[in-house]
PDB file of N, CA and C in Angstrom:
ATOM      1  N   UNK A   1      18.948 -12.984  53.808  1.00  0.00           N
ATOM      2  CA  UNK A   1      20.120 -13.826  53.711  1.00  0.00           C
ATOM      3  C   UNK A   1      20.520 -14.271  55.115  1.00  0.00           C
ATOM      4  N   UNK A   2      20.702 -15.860  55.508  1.00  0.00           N
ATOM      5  CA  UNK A   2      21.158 -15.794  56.647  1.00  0.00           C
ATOM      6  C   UNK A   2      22.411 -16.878  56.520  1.00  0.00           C
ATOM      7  N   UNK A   3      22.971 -17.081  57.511  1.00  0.00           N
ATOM      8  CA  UNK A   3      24.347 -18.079  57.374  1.00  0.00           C
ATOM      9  C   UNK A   3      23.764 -18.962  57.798  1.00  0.00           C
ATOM     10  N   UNK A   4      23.968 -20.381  56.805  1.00  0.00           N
ATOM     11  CA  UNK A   4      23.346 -21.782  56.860  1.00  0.00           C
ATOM     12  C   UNK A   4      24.480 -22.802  57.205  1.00  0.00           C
ATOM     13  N   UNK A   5      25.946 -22.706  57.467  1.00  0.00           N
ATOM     14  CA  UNK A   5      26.917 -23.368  57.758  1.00  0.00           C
ATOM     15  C   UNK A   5      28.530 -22.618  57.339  1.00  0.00           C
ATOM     16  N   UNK A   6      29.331 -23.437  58.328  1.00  0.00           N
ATOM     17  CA  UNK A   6      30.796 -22.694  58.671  1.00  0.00           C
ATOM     18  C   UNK A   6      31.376 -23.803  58.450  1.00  0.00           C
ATOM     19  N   UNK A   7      32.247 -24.136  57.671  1.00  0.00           N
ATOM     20  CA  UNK A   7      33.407 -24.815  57.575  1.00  0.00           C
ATOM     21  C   UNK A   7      34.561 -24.227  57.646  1.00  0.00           C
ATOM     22  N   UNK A   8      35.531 -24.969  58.900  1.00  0.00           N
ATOM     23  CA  UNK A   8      37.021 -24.808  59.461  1.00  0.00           C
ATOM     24  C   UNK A   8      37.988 -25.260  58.691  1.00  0.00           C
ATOM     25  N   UNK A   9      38.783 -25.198  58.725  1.00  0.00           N
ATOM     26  CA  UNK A   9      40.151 -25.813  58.095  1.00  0.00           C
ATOM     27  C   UNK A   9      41.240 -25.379  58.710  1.00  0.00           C
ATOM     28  N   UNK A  10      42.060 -26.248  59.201  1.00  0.00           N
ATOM     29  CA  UNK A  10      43.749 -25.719  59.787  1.00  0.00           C
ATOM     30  C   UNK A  10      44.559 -26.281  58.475  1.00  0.00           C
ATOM     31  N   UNK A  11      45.135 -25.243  58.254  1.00  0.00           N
ATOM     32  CA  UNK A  11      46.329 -25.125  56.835  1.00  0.00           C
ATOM     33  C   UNK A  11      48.055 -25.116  57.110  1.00  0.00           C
ATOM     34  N   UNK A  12      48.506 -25.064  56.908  1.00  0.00           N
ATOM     35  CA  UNK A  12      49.972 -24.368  57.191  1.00  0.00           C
ATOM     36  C   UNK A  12      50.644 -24.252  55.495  1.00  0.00           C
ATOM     37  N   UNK A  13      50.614 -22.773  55.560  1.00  0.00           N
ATOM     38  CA  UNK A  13      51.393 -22.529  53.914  1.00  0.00           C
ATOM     39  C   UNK A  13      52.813 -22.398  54.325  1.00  0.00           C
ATOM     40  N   UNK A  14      53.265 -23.202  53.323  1.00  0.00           N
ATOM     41  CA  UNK A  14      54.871 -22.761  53.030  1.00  0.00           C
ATOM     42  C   UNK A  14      55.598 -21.237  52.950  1.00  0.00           C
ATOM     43  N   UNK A  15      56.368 -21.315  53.329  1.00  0.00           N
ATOM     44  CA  UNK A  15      56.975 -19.914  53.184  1.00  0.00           C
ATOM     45  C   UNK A  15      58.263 -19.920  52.176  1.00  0.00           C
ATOM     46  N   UNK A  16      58.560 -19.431  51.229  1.00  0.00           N
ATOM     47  CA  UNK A  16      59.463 -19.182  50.216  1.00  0.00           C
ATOM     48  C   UNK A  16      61.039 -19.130  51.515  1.00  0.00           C
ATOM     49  N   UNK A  17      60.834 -17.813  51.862  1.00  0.00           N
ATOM     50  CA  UNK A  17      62.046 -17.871  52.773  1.00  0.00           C
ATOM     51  C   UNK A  17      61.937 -17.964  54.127  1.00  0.00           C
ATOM     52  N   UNK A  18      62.367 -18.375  55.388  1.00  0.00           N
ATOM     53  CA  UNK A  18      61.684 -17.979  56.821  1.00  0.00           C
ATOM     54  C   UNK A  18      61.652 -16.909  57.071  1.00  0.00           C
ATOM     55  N   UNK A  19      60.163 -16.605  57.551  1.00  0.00           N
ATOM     56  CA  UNK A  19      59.880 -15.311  58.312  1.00  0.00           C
ATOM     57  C   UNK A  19      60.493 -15.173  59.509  1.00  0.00           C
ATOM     58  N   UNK A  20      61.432 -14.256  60.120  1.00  0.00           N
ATOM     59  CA  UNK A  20      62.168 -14.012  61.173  1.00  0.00           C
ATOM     60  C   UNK A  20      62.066 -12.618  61.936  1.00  0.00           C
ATOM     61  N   UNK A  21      61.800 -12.994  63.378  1.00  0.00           N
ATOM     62  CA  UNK A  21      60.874 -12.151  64.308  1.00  0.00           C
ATOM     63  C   UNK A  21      61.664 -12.472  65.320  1.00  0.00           C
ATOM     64  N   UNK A  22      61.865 -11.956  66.005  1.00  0.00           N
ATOM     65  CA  UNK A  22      62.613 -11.561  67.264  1.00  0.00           C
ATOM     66  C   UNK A  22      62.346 -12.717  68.545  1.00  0.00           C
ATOM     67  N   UNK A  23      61.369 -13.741  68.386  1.00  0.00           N
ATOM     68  CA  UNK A  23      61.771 -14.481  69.225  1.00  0.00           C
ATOM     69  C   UNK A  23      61.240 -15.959  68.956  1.00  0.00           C
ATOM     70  N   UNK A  24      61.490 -15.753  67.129  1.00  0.00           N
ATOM     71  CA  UNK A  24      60.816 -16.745  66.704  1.00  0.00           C
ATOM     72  C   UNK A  24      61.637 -17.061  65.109  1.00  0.00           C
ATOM     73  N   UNK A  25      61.679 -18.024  64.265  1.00  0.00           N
ATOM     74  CA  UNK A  25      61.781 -17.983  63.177  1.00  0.00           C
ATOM     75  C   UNK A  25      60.880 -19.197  62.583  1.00  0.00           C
ATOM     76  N   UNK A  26      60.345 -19.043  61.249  1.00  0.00           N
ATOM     77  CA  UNK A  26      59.121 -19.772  60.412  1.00  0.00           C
ATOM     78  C   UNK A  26      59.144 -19.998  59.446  1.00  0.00           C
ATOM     79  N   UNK A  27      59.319 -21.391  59.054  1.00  0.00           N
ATOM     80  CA  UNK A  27      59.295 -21.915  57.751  1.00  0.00           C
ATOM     81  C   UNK A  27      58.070 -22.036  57.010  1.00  0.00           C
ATOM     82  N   UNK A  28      56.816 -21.790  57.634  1.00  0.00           N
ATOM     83  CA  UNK A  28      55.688 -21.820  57.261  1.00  0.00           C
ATOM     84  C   UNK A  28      55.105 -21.595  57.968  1.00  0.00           C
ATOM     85  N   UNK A  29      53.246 -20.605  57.810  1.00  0.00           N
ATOM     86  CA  UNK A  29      52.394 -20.008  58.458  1.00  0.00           C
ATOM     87  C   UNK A  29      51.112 -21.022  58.740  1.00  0.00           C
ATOM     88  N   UNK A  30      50.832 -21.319  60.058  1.00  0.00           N
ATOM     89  CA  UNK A  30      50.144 -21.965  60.400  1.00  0.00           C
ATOM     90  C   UNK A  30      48.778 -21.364  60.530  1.00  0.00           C
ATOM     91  N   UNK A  31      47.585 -21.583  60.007  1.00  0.00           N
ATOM     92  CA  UNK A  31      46.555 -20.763  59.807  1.00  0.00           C
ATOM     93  C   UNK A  31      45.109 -21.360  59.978  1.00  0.00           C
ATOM     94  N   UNK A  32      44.027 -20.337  60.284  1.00  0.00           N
ATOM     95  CA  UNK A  32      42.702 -21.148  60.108  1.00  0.00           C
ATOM     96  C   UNK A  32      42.017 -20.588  59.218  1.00  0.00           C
ATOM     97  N   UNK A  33      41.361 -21.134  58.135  1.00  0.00           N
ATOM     98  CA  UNK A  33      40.505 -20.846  56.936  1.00  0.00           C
ATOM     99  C   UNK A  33      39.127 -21.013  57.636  1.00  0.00           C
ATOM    100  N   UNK A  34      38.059 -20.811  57.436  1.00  0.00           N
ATOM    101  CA  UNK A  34      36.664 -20.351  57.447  1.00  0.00           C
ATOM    102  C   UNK A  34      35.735 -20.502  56.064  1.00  0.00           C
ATOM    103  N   UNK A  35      34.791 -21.080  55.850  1.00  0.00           N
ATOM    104  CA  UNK A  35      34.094 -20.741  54.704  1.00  0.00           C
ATOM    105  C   UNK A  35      32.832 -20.503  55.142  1.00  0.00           C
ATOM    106  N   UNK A  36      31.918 -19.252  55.334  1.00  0.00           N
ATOM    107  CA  UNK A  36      30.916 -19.622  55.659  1.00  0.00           C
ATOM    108  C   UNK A  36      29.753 -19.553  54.531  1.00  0.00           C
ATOM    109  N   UNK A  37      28.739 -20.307  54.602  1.00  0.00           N
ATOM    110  CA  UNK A  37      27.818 -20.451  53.621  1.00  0.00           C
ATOM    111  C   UNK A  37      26.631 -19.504  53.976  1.00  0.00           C
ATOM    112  N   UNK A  38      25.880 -19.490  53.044  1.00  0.00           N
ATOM    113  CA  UNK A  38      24.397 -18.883  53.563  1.00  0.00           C
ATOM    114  C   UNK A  38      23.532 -19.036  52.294  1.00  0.00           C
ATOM    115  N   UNK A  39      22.190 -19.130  52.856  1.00  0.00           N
ATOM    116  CA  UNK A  39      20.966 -19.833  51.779  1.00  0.00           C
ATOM    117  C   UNK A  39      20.932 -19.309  51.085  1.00  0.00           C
ATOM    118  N   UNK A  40      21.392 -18.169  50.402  1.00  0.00           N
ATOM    119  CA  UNK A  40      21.473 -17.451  49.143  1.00  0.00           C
ATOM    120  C   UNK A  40      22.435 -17.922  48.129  1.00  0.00           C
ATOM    121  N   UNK A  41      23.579 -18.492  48.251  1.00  0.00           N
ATOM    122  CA  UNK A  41      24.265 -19.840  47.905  1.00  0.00           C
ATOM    123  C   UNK A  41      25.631 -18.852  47.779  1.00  0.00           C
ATOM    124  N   UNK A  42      25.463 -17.827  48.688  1.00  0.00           N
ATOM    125  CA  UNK A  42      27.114 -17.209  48.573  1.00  0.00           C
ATOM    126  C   UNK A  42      28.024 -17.605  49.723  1.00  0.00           C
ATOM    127  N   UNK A  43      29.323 -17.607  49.408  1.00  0.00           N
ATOM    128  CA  UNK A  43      30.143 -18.335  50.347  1.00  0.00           C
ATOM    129  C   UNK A  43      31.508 -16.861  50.581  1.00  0.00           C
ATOM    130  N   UNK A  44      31.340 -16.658  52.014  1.00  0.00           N
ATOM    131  CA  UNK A  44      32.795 -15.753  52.626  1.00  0.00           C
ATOM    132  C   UNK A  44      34.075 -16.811  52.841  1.00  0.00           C
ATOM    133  N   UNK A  45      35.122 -16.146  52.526  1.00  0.00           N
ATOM    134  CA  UNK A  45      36.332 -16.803  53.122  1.00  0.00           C
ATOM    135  C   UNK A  45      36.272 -15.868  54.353  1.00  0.00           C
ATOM    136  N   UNK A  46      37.244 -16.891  54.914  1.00  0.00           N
ATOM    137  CA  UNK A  46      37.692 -15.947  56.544  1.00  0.00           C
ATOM    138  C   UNK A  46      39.172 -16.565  56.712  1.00  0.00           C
ATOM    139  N   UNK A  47      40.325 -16.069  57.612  1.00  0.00           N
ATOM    140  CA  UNK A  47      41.718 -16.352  57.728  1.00  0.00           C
ATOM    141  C   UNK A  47      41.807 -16.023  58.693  1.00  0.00           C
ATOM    142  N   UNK A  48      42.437 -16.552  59.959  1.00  0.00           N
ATOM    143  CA  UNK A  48      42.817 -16.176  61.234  1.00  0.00           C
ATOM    144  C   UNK A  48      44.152 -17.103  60.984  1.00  0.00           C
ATOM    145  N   UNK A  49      45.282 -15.746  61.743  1.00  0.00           N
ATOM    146  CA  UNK A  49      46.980 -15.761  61.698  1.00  0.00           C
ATOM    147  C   UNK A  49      47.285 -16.139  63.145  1.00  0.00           C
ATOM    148  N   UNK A  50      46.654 -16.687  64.049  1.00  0.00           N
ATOM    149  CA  UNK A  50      46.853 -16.248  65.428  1.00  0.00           C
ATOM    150  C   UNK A  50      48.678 -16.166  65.886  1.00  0.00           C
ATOM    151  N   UNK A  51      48.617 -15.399  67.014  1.00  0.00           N
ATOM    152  CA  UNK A  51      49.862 -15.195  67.347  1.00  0.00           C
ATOM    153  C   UNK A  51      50.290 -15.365  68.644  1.00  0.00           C
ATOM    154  N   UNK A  52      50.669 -16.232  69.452  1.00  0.00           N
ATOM    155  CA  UNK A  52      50.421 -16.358  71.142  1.00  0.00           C
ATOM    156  C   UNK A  52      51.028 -15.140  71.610  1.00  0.00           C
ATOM    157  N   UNK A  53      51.924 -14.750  71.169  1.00  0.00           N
ATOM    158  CA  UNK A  53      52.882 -13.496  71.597  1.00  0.00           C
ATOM    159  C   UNK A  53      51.755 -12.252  71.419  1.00  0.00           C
ATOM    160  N   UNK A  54      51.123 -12.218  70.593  1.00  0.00           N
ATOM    161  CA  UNK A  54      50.516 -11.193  70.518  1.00  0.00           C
ATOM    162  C   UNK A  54      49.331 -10.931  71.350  1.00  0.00           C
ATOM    163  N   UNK A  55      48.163 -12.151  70.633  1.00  0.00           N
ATOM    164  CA  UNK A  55      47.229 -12.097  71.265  1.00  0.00           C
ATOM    165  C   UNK A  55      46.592 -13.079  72.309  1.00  0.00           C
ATOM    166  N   UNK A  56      47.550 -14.153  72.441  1.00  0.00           N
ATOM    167  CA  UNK A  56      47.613 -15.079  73.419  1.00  0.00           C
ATOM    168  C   UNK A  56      46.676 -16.474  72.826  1.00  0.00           C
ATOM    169  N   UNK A  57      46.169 -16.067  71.493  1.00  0.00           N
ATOM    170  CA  UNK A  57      45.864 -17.285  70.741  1.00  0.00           C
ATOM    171  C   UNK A  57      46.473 -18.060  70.311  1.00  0.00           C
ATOM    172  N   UNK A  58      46.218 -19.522  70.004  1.00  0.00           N
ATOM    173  CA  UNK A  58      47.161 -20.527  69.147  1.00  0.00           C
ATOM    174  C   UNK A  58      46.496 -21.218  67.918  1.00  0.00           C
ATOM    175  N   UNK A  59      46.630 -21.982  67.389  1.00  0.00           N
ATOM    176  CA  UNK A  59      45.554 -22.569  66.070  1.00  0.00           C
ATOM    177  C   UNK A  59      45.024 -23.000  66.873  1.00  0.00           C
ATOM    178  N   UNK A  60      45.189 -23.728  68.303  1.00  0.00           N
ATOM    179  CA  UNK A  60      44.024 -24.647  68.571  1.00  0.00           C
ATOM    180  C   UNK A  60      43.278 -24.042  69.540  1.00  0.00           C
ATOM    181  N   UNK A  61      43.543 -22.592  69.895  1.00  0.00           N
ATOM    182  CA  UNK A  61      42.638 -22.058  70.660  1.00  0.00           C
ATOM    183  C   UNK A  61      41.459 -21.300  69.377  1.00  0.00           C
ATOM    184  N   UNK A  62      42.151 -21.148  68.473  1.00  0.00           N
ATOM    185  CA  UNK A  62      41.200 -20.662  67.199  1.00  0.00           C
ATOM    186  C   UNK A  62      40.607 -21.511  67.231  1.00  0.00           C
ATOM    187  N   UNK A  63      40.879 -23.086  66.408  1.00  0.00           N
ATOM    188  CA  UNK A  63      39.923 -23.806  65.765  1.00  0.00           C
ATOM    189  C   UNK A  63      38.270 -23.679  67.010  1.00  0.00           C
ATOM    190  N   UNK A  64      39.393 -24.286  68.241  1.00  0.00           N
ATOM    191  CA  UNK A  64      38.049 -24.760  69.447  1.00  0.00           C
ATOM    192  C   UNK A  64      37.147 -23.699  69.200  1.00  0.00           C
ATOM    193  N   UNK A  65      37.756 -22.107  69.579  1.00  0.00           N
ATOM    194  CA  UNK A  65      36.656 -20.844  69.837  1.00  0.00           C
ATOM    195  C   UNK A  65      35.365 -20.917  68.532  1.00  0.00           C
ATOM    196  N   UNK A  66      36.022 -21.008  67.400  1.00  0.00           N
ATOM    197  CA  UNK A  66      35.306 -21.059  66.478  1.00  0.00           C
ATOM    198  C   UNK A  66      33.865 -22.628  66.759  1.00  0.00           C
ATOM    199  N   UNK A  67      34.279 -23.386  66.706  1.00  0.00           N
ATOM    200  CA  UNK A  67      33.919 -24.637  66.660  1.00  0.00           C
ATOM    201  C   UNK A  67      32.826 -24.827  67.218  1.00  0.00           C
ATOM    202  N   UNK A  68      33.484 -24.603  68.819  1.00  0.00           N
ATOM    203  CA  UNK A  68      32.555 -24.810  69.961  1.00  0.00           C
ATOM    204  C   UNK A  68      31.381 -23.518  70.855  1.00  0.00           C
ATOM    205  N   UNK A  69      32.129 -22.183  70.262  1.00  0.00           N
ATOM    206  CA  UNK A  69      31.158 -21.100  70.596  1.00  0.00           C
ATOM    207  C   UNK A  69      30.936 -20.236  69.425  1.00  0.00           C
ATOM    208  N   UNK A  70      32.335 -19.756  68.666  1.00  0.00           N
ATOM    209  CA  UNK A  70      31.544 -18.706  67.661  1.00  0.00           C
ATOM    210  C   UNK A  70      30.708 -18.800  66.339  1.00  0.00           C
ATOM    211  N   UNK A  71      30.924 -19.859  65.761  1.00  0.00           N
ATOM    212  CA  UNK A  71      30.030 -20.363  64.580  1.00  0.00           C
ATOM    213  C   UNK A  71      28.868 -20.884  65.298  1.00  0.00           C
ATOM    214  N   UNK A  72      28.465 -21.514  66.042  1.00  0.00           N
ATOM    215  CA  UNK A  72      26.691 -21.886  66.690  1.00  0.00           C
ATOM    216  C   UNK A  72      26.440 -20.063  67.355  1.00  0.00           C
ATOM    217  N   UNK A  73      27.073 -19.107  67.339  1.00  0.00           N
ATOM    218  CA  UNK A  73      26.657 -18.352  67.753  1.00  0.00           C
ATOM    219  C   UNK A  73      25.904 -17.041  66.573  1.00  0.00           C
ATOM    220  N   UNK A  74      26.585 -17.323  65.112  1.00  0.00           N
ATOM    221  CA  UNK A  74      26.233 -16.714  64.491  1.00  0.00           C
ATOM    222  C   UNK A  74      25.335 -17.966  62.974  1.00  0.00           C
ATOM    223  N   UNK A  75      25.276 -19.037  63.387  1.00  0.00           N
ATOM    224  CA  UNK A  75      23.962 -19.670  62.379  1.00  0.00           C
ATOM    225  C   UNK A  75      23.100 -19.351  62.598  1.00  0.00           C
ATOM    226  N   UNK A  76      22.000 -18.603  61.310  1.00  0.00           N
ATOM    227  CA  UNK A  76      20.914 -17.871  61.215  1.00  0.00           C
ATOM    228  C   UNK A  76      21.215 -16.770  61.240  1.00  0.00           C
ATOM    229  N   UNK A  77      22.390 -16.419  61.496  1.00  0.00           N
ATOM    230  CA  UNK A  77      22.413 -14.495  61.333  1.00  0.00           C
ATOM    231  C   UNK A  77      22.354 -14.136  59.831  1.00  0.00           C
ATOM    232  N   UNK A  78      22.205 -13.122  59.730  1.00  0.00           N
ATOM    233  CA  UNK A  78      22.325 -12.103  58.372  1.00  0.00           C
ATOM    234  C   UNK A  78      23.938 -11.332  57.993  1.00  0.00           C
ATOM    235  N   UNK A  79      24.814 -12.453  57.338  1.00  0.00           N
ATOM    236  CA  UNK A  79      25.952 -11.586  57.556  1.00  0.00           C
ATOM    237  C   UNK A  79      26.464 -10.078  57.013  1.00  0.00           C
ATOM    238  N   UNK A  80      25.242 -10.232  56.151  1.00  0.00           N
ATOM    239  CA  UNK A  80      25.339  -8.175  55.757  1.00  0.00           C
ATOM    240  C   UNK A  80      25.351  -7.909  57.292  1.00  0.00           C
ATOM    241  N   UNK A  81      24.859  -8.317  58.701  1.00  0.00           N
ATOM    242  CA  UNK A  81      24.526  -6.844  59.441  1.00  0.00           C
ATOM    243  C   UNK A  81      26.035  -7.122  60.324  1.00  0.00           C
ATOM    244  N   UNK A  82      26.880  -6.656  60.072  1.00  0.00           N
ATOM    245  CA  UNK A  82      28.280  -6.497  61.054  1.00  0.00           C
ATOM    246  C   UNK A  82      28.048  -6.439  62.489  1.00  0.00           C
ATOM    247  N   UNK A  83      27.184  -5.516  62.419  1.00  0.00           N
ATOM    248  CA  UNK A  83      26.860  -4.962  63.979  1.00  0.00           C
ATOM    249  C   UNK A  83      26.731  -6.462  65.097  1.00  0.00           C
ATOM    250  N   UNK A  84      24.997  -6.958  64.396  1.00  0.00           N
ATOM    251  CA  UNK A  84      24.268  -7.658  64.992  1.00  0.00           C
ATOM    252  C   UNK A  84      25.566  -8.990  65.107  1.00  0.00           C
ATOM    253  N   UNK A  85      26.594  -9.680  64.104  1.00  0.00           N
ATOM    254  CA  UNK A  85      27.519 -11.067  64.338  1.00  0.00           C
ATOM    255  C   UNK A  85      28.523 -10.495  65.357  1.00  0.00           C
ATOM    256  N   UNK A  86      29.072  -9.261  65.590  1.00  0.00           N
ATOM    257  CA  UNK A  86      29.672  -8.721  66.480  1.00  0.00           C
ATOM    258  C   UNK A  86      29.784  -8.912  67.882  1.00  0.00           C
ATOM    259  N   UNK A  87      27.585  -8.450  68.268  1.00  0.00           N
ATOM    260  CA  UNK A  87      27.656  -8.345  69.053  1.00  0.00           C
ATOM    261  C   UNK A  87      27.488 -10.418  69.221  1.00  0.00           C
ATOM    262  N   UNK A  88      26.712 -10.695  68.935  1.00  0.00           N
ATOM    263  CA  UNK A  88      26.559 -12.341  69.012  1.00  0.00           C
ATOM    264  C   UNK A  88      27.840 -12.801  69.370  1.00  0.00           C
ATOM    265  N   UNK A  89      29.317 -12.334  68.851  1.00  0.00           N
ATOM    266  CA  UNK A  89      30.695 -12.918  68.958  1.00  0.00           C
ATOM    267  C   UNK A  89      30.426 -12.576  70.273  1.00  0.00           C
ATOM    268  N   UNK A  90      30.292 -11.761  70.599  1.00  0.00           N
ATOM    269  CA  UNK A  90      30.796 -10.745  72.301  1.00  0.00           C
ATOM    270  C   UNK A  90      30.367 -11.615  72.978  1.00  0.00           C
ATOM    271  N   UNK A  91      28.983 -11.752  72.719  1.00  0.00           N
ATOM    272  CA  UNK A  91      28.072 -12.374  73.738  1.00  0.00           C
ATOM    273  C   UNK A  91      28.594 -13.949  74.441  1.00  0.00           C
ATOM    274  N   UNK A  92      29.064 -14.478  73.024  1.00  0.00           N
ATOM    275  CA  UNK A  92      29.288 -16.059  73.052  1.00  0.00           C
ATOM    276  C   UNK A  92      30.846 -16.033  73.637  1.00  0.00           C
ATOM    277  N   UNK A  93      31.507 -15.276  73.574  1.00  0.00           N
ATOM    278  CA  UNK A  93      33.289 -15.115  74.191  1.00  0.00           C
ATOM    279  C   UNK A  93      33.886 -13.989  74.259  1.00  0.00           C
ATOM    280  N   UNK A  94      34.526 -13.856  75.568  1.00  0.00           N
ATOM    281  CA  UNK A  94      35.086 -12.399  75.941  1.00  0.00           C
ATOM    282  C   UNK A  94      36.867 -12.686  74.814  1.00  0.00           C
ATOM    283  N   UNK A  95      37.193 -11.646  74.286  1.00  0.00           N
ATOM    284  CA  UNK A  95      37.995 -11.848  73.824  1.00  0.00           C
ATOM    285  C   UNK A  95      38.419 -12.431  72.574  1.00  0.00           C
ATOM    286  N   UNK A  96      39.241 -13.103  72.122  1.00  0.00           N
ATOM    287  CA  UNK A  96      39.563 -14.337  71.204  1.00  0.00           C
ATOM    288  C   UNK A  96      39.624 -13.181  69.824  1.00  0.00           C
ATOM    289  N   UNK A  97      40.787 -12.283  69.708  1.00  0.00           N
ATOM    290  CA  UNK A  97      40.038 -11.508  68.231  1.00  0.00           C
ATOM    291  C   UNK A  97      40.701 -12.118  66.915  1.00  0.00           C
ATOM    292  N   UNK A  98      41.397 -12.978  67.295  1.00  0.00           N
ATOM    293  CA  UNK A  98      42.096 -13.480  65.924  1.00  0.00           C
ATOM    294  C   UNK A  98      40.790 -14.733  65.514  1.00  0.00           C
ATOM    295  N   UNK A  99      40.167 -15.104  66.520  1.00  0.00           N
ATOM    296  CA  UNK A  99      39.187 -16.315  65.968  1.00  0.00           C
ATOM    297  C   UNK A  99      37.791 -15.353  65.665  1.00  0.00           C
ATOM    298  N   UNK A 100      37.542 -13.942  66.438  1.00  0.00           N
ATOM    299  CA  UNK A 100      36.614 -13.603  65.090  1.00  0.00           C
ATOM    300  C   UNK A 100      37.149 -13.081  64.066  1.00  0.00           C
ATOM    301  N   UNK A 101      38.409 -12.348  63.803  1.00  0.00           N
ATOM    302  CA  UNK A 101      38.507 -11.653  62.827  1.00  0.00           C
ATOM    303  C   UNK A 101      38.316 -12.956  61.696  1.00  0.00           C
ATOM    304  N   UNK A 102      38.415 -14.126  61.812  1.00  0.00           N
ATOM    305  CA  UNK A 102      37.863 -14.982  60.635  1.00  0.00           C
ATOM    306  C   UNK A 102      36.929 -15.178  60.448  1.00  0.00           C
ATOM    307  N   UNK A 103      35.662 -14.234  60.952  1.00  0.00           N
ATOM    308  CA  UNK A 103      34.089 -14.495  61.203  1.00  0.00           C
ATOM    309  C   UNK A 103      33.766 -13.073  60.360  1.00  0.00           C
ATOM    310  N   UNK A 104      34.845 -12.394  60.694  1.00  0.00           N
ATOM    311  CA  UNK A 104      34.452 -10.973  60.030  1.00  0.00           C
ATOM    312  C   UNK A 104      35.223 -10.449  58.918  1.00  0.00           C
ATOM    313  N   UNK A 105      36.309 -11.314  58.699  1.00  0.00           N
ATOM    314  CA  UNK A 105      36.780 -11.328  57.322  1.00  0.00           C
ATOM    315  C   UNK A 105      35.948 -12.127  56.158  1.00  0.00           C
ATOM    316  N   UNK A 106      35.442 -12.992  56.909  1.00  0.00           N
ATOM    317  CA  UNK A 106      34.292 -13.923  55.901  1.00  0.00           C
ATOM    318  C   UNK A 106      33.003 -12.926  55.673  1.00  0.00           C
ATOM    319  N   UNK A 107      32.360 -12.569  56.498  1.00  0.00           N
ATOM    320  CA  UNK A 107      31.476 -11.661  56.474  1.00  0.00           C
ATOM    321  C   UNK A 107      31.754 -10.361  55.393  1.00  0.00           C
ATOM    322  N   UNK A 108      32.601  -9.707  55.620  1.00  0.00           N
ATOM    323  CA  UNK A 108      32.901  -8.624  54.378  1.00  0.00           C
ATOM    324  C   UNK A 108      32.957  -9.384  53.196  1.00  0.00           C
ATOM    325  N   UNK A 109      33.825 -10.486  53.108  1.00  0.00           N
ATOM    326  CA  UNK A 109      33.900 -11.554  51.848  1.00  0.00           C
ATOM    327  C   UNK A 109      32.584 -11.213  51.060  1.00  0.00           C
ATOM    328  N   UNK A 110      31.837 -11.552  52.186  1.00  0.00           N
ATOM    329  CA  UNK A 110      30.111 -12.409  51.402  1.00  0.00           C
ATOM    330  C   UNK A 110      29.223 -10.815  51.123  1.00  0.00           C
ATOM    331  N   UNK A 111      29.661  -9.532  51.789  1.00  0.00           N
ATOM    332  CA  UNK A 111      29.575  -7.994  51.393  1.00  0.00           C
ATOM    333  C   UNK A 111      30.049  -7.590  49.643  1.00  0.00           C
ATOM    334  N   UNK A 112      31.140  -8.387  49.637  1.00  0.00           N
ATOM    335  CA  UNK A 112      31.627  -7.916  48.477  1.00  0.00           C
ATOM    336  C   UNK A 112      31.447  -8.456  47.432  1.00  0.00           C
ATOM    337  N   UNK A 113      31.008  -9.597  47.532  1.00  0.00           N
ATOM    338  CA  UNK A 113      30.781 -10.641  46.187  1.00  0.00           C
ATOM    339  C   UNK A 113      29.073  -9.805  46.266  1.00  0.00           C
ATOM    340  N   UNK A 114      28.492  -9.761  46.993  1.00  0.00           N
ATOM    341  CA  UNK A 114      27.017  -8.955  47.207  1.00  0.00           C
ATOM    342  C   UNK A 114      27.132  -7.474  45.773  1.00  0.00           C
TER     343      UNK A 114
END
């Protein structure tokens, strides 16, 4: 099984009531979706929340990381092997964990439908 393509998406869901945080308040969650494919014809979701306060990411430091280094870094991988897209993330960018955790939330995805 290897990953044959990644499709991005920037979303923003509504929020019922605002989420309210200490140096912030949110009428809606701004987010990046992930789908990645692979020739076996199964598809992972992935979700990255980024948070600048937290991790110094923004959506558009997600979308780019993804875009421009971490998806060409893991086409052709095998997303059963965690290890091996891990280290490939490392390799391709120091840092950025909200733009893989949508590489590795997709990845378990495509584990579990398995």
């Amino acid at each position: 099984m290897k990953i044959t393509k990644v499709e991005i998406y920037q979303v923003a869901f509504p929020l019922k009531e605002p989420f309210v945080i200490s140096y912030a308040s949110f009428d809606k969650m701004l987010a990046i979706i992930i789908k990645v494919y692979t020739d076996d014809g199964f598809i992972g979701y992935g979700e990255s929340v980024p948070d600048e306060h937290v991790t110094g990411e923004s959506i558009y430091s997600v979308f780019a990381a993804l875009k421009y280094q971490l998806i060409p870094a893991i086409i052709g991988e095998d997303p059963r092997n965690i290890y091996q897209i891990h280290k490939r993330m490392n390799r391709a960018l120091v840092g950025n964990g909200a733009a893989k955790a949508a590489i590795d939330i997709a990845c378990y995805d495509i584990l579990g439908k398995l």
